[in-house]
Protein backbone atom coordinates (compact mmCIF):
# COMPACT_ATOMS: atom_id res chain seq x y z
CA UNK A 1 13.42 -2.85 3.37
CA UNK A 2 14.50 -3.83 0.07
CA UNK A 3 13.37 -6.81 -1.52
CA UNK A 4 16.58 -8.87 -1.47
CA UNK A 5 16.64 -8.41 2.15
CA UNK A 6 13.11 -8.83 3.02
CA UNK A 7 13.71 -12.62 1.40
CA UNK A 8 17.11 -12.87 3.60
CA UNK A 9 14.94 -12.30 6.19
CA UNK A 10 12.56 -14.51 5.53
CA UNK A 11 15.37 -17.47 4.29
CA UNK A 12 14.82 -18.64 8.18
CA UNK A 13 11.16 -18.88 8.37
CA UNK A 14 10.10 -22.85 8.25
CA UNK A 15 6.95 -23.06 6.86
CA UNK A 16 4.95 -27.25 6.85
CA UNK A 17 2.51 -28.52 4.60
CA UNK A 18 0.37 -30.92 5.27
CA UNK A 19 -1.70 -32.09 2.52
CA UNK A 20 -2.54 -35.24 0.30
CA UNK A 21 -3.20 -33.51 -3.04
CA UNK A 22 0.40 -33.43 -5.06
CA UNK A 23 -1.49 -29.98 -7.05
CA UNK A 24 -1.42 -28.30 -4.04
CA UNK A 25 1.94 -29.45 -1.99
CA UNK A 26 3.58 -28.32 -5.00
CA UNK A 27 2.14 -24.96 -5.86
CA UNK A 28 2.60 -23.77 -2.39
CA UNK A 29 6.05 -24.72 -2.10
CA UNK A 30 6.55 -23.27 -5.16
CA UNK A 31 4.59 -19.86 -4.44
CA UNK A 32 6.19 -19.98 -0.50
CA UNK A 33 9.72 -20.04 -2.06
CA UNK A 34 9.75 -17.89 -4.46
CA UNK A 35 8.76 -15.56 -1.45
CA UNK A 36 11.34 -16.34 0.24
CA UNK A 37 10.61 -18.90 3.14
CA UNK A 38 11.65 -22.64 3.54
CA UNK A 39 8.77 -24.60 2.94
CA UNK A 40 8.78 -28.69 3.47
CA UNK A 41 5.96 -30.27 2.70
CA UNK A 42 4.18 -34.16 3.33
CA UNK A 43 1.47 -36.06 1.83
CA UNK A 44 1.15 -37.87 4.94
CA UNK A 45 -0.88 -37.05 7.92
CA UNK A 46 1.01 -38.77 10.39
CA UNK A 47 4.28 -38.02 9.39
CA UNK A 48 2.84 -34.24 9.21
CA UNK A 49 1.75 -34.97 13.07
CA UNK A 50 5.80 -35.86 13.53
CA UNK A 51 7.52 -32.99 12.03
CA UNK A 52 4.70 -30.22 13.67
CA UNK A 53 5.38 -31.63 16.92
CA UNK A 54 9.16 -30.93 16.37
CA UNK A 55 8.19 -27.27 16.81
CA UNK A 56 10.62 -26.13 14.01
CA UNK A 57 8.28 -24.66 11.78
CA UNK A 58 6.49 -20.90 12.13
CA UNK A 59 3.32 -21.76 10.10
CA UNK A 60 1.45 -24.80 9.42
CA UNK A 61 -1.04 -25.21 6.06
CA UNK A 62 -3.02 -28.44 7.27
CA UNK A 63 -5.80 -29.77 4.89
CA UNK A 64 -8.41 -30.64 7.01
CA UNK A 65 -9.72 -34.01 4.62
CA UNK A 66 -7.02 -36.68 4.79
CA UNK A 67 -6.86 -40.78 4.49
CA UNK A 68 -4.96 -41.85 8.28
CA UNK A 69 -5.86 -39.11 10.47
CA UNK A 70 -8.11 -36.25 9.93
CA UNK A 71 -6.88 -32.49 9.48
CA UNK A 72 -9.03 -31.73 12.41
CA UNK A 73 -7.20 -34.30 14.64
CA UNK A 74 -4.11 -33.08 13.78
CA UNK A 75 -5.15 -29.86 15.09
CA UNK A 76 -6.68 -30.97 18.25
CA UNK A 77 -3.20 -32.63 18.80
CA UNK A 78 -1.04 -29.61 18.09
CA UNK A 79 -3.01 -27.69 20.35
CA UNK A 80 -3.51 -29.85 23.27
CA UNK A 81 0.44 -30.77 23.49
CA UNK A 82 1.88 -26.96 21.78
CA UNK A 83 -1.31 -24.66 22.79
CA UNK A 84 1.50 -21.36 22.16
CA UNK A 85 3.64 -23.21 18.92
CA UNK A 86 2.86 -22.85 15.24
CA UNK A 87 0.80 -20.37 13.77
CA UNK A 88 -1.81 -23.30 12.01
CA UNK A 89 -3.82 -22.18 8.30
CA UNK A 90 -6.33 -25.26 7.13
CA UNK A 91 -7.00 -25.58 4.15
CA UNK A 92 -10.65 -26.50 3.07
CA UNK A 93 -12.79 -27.25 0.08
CA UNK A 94 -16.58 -25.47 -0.12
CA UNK A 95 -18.17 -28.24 1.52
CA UNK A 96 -16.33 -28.09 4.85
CA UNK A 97 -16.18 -24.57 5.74
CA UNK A 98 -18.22 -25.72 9.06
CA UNK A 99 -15.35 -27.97 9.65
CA UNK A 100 -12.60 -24.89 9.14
CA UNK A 101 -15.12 -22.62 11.31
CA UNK A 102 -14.49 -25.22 14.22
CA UNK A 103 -10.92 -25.34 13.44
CA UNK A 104 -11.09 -21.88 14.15
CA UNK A 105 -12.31 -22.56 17.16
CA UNK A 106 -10.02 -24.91 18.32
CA UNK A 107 -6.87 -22.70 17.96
CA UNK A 108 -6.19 -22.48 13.96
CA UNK A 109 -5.33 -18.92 13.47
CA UNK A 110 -7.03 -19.19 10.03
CA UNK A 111 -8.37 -20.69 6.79
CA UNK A 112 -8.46 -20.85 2.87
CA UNK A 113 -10.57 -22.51 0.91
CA UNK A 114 -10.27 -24.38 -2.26
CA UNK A 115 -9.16 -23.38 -4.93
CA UNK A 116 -7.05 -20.05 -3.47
CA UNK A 117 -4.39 -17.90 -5.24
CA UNK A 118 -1.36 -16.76 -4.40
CA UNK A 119 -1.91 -13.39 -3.36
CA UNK A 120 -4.57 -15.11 -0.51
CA UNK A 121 -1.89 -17.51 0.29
CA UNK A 122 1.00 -14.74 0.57
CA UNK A 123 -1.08 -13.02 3.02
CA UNK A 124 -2.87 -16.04 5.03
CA UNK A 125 0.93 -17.01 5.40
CA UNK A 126 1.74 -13.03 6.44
CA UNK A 127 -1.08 -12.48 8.69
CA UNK A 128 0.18 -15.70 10.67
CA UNK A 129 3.94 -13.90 11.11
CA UNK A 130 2.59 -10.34 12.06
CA UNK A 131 3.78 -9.28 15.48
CA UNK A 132 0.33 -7.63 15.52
CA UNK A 133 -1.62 -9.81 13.53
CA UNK A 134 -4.97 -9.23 15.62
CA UNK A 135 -4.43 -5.11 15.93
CA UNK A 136 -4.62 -4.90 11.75
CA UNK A 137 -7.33 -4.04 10.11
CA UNK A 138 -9.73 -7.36 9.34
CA UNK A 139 -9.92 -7.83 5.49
CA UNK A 140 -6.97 -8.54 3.77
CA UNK A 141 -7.95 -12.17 2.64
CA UNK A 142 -11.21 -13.83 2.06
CA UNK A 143 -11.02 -15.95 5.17
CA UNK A 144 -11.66 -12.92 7.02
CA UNK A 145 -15.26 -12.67 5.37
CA UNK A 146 -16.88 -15.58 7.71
CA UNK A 147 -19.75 -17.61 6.81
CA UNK A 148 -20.79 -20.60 4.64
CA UNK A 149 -24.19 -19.57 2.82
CA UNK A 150 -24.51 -19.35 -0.48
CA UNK A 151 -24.73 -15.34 -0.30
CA UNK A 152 -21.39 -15.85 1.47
CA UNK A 153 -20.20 -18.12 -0.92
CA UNK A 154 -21.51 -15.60 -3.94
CA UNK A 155 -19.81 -12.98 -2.05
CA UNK A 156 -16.25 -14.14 -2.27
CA UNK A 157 -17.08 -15.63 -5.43
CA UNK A 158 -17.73 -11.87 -7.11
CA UNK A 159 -14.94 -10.10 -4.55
CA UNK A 160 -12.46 -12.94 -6.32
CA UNK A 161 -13.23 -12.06 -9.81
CA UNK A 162 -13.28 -8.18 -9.23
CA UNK A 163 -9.76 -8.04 -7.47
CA UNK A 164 -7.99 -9.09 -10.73
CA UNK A 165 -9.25 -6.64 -12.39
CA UNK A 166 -8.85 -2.56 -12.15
CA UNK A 167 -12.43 -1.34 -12.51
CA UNK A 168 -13.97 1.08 -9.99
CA UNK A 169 -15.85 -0.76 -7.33
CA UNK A 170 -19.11 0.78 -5.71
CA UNK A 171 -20.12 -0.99 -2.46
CA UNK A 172 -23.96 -0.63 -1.21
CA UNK A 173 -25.30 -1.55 1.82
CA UNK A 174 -26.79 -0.82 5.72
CA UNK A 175 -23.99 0.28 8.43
CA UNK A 176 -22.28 -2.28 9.76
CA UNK A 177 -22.30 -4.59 7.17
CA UNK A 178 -18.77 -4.91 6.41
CA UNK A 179 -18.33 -2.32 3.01
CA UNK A 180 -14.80 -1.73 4.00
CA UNK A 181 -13.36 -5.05 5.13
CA UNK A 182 -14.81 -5.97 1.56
CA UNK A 183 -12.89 -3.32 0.15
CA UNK A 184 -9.56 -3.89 2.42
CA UNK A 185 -10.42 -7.45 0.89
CA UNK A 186 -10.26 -6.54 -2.75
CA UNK A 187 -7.03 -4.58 -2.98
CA UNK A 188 -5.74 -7.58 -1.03
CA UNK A 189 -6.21 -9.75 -3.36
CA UNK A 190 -5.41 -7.44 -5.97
CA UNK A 191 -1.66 -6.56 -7.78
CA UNK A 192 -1.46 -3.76 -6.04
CA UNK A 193 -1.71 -5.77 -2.80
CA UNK A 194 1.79 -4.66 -1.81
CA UNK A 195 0.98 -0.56 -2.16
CA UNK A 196 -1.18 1.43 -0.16
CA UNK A 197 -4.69 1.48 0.65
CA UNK A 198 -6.07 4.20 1.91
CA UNK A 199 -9.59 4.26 3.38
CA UNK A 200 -11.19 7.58 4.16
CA UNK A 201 -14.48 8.39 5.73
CA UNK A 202 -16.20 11.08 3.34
CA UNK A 203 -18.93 11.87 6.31
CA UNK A 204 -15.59 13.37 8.21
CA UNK A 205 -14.27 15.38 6.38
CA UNK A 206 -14.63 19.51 6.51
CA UNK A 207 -16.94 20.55 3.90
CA UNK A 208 -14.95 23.87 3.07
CA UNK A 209 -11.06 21.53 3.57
CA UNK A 210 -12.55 18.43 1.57
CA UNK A 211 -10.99 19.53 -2.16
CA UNK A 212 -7.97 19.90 -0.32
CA UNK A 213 -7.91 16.78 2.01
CA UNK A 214 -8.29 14.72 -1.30
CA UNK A 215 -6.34 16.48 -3.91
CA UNK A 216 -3.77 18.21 -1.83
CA UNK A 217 -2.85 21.74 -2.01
CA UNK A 218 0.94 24.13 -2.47
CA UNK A 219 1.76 26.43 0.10
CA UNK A 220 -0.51 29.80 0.04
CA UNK A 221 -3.29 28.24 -2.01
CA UNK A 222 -5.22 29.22 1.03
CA UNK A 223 -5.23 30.84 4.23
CA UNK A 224 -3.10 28.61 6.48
CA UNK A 225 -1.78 26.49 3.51
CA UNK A 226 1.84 27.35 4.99
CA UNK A 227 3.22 24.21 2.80
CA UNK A 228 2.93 22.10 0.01
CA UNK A 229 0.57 19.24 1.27
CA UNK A 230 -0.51 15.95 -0.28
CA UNK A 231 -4.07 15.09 -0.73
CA UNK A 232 -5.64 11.50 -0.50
CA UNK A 233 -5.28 10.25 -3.82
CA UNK A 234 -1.56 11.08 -3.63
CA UNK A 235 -0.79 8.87 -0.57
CA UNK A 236 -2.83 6.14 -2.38
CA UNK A 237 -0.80 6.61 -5.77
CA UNK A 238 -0.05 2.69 -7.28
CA UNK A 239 -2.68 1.92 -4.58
CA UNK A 240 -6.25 1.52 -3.70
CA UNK A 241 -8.27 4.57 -2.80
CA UNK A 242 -11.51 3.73 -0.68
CA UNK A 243 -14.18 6.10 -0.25
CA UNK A 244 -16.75 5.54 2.10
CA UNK A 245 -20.31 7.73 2.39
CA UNK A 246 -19.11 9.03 -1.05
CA UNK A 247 -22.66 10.56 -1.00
CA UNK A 248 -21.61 13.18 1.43
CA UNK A 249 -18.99 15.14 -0.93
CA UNK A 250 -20.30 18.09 -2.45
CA UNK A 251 -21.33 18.90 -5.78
CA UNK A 252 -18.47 21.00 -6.74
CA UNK A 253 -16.37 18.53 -5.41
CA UNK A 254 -18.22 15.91 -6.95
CA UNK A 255 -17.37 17.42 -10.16
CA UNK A 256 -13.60 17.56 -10.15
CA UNK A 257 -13.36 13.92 -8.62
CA UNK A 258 -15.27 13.09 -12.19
CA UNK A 259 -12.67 14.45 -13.94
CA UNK A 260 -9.95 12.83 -11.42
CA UNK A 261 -11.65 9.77 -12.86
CA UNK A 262 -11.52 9.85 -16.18
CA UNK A 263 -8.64 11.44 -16.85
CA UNK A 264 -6.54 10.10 -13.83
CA UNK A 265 -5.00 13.74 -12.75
CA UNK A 266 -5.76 15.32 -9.66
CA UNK A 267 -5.90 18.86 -9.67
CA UNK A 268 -3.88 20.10 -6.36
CA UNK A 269 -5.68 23.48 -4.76
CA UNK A 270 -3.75 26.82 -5.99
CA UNK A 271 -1.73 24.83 -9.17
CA UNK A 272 -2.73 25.14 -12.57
CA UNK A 273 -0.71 21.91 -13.44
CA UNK A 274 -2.76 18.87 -12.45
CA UNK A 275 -0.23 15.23 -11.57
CA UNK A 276 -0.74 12.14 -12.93
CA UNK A 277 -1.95 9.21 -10.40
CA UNK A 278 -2.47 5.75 -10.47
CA UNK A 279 -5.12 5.03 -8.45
CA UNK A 280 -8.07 2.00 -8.16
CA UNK A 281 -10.85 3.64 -6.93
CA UNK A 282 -13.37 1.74 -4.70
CA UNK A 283 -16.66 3.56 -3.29
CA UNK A 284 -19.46 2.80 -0.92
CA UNK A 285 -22.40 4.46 0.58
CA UNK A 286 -25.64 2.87 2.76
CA UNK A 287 -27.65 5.39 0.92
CA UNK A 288 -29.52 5.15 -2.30
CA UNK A 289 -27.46 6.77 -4.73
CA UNK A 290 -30.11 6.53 -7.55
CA UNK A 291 -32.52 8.24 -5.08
CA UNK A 292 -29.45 11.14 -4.55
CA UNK A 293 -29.19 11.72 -8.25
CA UNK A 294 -33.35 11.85 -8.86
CA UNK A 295 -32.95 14.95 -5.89
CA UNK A 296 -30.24 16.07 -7.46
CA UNK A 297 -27.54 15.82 -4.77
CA UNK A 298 -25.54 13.41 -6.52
CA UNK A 299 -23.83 13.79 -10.09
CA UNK A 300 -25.74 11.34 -12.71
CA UNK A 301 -22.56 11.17 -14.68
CA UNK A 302 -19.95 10.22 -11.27
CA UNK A 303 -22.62 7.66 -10.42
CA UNK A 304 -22.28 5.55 -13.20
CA UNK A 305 -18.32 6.19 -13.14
CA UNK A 306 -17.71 4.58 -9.97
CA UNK A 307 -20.40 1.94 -10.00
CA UNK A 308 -19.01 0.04 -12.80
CA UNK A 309 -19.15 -2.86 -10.99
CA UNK A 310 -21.27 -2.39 -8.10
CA UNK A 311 -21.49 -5.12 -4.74
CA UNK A 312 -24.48 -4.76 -2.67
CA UNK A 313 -23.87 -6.01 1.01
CA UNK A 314 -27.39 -7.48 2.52
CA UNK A 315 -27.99 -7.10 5.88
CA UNK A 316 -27.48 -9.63 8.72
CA UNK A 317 -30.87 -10.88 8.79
CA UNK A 318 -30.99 -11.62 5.46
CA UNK A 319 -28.39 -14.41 5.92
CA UNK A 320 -29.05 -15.42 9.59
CA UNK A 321 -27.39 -19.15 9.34
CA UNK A 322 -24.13 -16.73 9.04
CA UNK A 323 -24.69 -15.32 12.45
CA UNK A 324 -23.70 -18.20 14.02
CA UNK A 325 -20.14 -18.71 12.98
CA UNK A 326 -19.50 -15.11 13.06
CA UNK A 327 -20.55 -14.52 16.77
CA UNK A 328 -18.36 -17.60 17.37
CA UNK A 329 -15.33 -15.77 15.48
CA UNK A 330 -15.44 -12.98 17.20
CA UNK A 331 -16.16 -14.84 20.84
CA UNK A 332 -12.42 -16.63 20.40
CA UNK A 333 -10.99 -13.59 19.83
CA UNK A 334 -12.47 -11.29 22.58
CA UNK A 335 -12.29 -14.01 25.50
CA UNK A 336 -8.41 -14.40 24.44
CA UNK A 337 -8.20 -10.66 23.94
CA UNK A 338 -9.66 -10.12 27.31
CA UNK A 339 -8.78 -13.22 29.15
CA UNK A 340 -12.59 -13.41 29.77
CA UNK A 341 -13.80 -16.09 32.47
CA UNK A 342 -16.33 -16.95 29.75
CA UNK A 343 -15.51 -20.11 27.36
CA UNK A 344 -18.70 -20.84 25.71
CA UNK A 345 -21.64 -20.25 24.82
CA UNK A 346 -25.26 -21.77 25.92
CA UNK A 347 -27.29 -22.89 22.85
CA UNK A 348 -29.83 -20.67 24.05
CA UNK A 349 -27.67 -17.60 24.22
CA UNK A 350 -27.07 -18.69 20.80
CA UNK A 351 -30.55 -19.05 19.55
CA UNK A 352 -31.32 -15.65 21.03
CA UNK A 353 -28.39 -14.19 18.84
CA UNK A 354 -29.50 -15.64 15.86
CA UNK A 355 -32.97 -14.59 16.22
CA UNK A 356 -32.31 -10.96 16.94
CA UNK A 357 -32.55 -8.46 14.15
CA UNK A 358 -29.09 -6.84 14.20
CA UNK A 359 -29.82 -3.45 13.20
CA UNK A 360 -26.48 -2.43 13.56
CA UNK A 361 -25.64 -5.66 11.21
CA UNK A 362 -21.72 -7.03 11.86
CA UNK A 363 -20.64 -3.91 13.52
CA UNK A 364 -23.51 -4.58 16.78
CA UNK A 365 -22.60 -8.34 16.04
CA UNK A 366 -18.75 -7.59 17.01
CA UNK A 367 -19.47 -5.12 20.09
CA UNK A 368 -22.14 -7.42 21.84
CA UNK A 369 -19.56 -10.29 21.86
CA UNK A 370 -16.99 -7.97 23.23
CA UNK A 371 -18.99 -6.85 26.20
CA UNK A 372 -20.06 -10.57 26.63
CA UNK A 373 -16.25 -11.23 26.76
CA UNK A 374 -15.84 -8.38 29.42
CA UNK A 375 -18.27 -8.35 31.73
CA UNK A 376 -19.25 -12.18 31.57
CA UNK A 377 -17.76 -13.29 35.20
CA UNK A 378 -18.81 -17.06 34.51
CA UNK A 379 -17.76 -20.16 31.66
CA UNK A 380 -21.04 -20.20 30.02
CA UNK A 381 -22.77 -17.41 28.74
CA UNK A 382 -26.16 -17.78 29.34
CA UNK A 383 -29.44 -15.63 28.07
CA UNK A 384 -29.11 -13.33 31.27
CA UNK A 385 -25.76 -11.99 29.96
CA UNK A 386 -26.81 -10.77 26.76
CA UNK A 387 -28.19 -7.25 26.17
CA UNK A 388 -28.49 -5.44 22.47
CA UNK A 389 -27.89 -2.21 23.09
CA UNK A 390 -28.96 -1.87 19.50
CA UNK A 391 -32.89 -3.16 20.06
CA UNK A 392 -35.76 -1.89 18.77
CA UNK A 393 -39.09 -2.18 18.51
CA UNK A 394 -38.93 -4.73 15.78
CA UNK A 395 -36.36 -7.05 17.58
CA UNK A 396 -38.13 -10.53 18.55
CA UNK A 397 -34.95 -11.97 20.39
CA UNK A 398 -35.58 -12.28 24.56
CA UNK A 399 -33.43 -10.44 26.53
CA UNK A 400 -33.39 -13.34 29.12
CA UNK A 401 -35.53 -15.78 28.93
CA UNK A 402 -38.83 -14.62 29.97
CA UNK A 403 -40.07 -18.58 31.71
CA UNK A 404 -37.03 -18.50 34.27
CA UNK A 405 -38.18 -14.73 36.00
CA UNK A 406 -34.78 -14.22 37.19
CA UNK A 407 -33.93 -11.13 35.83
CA UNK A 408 -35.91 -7.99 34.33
CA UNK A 409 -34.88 -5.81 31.51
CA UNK A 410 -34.04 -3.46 33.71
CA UNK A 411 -32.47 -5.69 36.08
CA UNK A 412 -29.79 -7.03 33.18
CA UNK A 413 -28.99 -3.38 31.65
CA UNK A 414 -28.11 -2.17 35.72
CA UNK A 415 -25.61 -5.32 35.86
CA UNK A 416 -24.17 -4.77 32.63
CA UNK A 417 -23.66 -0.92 33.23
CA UNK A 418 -22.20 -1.59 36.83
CA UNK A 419 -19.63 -4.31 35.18
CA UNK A 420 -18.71 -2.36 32.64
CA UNK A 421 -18.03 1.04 35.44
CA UNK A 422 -15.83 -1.13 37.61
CA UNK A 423 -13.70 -2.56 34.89
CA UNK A 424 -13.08 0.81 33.68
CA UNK A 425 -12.59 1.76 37.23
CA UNK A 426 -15.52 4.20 37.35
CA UNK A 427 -14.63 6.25 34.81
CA UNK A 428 -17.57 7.82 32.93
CA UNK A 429 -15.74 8.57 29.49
CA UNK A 430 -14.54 5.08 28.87
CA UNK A 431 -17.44 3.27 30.21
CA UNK A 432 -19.74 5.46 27.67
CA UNK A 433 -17.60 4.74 24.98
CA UNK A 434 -17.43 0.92 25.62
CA UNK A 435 -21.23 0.35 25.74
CA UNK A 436 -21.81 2.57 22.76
CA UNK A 437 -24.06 5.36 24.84
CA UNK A 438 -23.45 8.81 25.10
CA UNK A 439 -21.78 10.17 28.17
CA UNK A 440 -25.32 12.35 28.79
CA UNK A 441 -26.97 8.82 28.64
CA UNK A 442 -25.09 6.91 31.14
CA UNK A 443 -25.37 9.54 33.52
CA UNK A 444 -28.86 9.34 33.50
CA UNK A 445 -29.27 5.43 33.64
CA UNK A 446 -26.51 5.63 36.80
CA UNK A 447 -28.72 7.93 38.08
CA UNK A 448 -32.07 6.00 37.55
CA UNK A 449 -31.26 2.83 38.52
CA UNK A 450 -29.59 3.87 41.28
CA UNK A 451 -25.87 3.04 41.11
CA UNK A 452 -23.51 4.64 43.43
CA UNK A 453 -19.86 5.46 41.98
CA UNK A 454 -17.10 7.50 42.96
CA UNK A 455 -16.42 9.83 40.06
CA UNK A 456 -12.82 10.34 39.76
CA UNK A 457 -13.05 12.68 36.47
């Protein structure tokens, strides 16, 4: 859609702003027009309260610190008398990010802190209008990066100052940690936040296809090359090409990306005349490169190309007072996602997440709260409904807790397995795939603990 009509299309979106600093009003009416959208905005808490009860407005930017009635109030209001109404954003300085992380969980859809640009408000205010705003991709703004600890803090702190600039980005850390919602993150908040970004999984791709499947190829370069095709870094042209476990492209591939690099041409398989590209190139690995290029597997010369500003992740037990506002993130989505019975959780299910070691890091994090979500068949979640399918022999966290004797190990993993068959109506594929076991596997514990299904595959 062109951009003259994507602002008539907007010209009917209402958009109400809610805050006491005259800085701020005015820069986001200013920044929300220019986009296109009717903003109307109110120092006044109360008289905020007024017009969002009207219902006329699509979004809501509500500071959360006020003089008459708290931001938070506000909310609780909104929600308890509109629970289906405005899409609400709060607004938040450093020092309350708690506060927005309960906002969160009472119904705001999401939050910015202090001081934001333009490009995070554009797509706070974007992500509320999305007819699919909970299918995209997490990691478009730094609201989506949850947690208040200084490492957190540090963390949006360096992905902020790296996004205005064009350098190559090379992310390090475990799996699971999050390398490419902090790289979806960065070309957010980046100019080229309106092209493409294309992530692709190096650790995928066909060994003797993967020159191809990032630089293209013309028809006939190759047997079954029946057409012209275009390669990775020609979809992501003006855009922001991510490459994750970079370490797994070979050497001789290894050595024309160099060149793709420096010289910003990508030489298509069977043509002699390389095209010029635009491309920001981000990288990331959970291997130590240094260690690849000491063995030789890795190019000395690419690694210090495309870690010219380099981001290392740290694992989830390295900032454990994050855990908590994560696993709460992720329980309001799943229970609304799955219109789960359960609608809180026990502060001992909570301890017991916080203490565990999260090999698996956000990525476990996410898929334990989304079984908790599914198979919980009671409001509280309690210590008996938890289960890491990720535990090893260095986790400390109790499975249930071991002074009540209700439940073995054993015990829990049968009840978790036989929930998870009869929401999936017995069907071995999907079950597998939803507890994050092989198919092999959950034959085997079906068959060992005794559970009796009717097999309709």
């Amino acid at each position: 859609m062109p951009t003259k009509e994507r602002k008539l299309a907007k010209k009917n979106i209402r958009i109400l702003i809610i805050d006491d600093e005259e800085s701020i009003r005015d820069g986001c009416q200013q920044i929300l027009a220019r986009q296109g959208y009717e903003p109307t905005a109110t120092a006044d808490g109360m008289t905020g309260l007024e017009l969002a009860r009207t219902g006329a407005f699509a979004v809501i930017l509500l500071d959360l610190r006020m003089p008459r009635i708290e931001g938070l109030e506000i909310l609780r209001i909104l929600k308890s008398e509109h629970p289906v109404a405005s899409k609400i954003i709060v607004i938040t300085g450093y020092g309350t990010i708690p506060v927005a992380v309960e906002a969160m969980r009472l119904g705001a859809h999401n939050f910015i802190t202090k001081p934001f640009s333009a490009a995070e408000l554009k797509l706070a205010v974007q992500d509320c209008l999305s007819e699919k705003s909970e299918e995209r991709p997490a990691g478009d703004t730094l609201s989506m990066i949850i947690g208040s600890s200084d490492y957190v803090e540090e963390l949006k702190d360096t992905i902020r100052r790296v996004a205005k600039t064009d350098s190559t980005v090379l992310i390090t850390g475990e799996s699971g940690t999050g390398k490419e919602l902090v790289a979806r993150t960065i070309h957010g908040l980046s100019a080229r936040s309106d092209k493409t970004f294309v992530p692709v999984d190096c650790s995928s791709l066909v060994h003797n296809l993967m020159e191809s499947e990032l630089f293209g190829h013309i028809k006939g370069a190759f047997s079954g090359a029946t057409e012209n095709r275009d390669g990775r870094f020609q979809t992501a042209d003006k855009g922001t090409l991510f490459l994750d476990e970079i370490s797994n492209i070979s050497l001789d591939v290894q050595a024309k990306l160099l060149r793709v690099i420096q010289e910003q041409e990508v030489p298509r398989v069977g043509s002699s005349m390389p095209e010029k590209i635009d491309v920001r190139l981000i990288t990331a690995t959970n291997r130590d490169l240094r260690m690849e290029v000491q063995s030789g597997s890795f190019r000395e010369d690419l690694f210090y190309r495309i870690s010219v500003v380099p981001i290392h992740i740290r694992p989830l037990r390295e900032h454990r007072s994050d855990i908590a506002p994560i696993t709460h993130h992720y329980f309001d989505i799943f229970r609304s996602r799955h219109s789960s019975k359960a609608q809180s959780l026990s502060p001992e299910a909570v301890k017991s997440l916080t203490s565990y070691t999260w090999p698996g890091n956000i990525r476990e994090l996410k898929n334990t709260i989304e079984r908790l979500c599914v198979l919980c068949d009671h409001e509280e979640v309690t210590l008996s409904d938890i289960l890491y399918y990720g535990q090893d022999t260095h986790a400390k966290a109790p499975i249930v807790d071991p002074f009540s004797g209700k439940m073995t190990l054993v015990e829990v993993e049968k009840e978790h397995i036989e929930k998870a068959l009869h929401h999936f109506n017995n069907q071995i594929n999907k079950t597998a795939r939803f507890l994050g076991i092989d198919r092999k596997t959950l034959r085997t514990k079906i068959r060992n603990y005794g559970i009796e299904i009717k097999d309709d595959e």
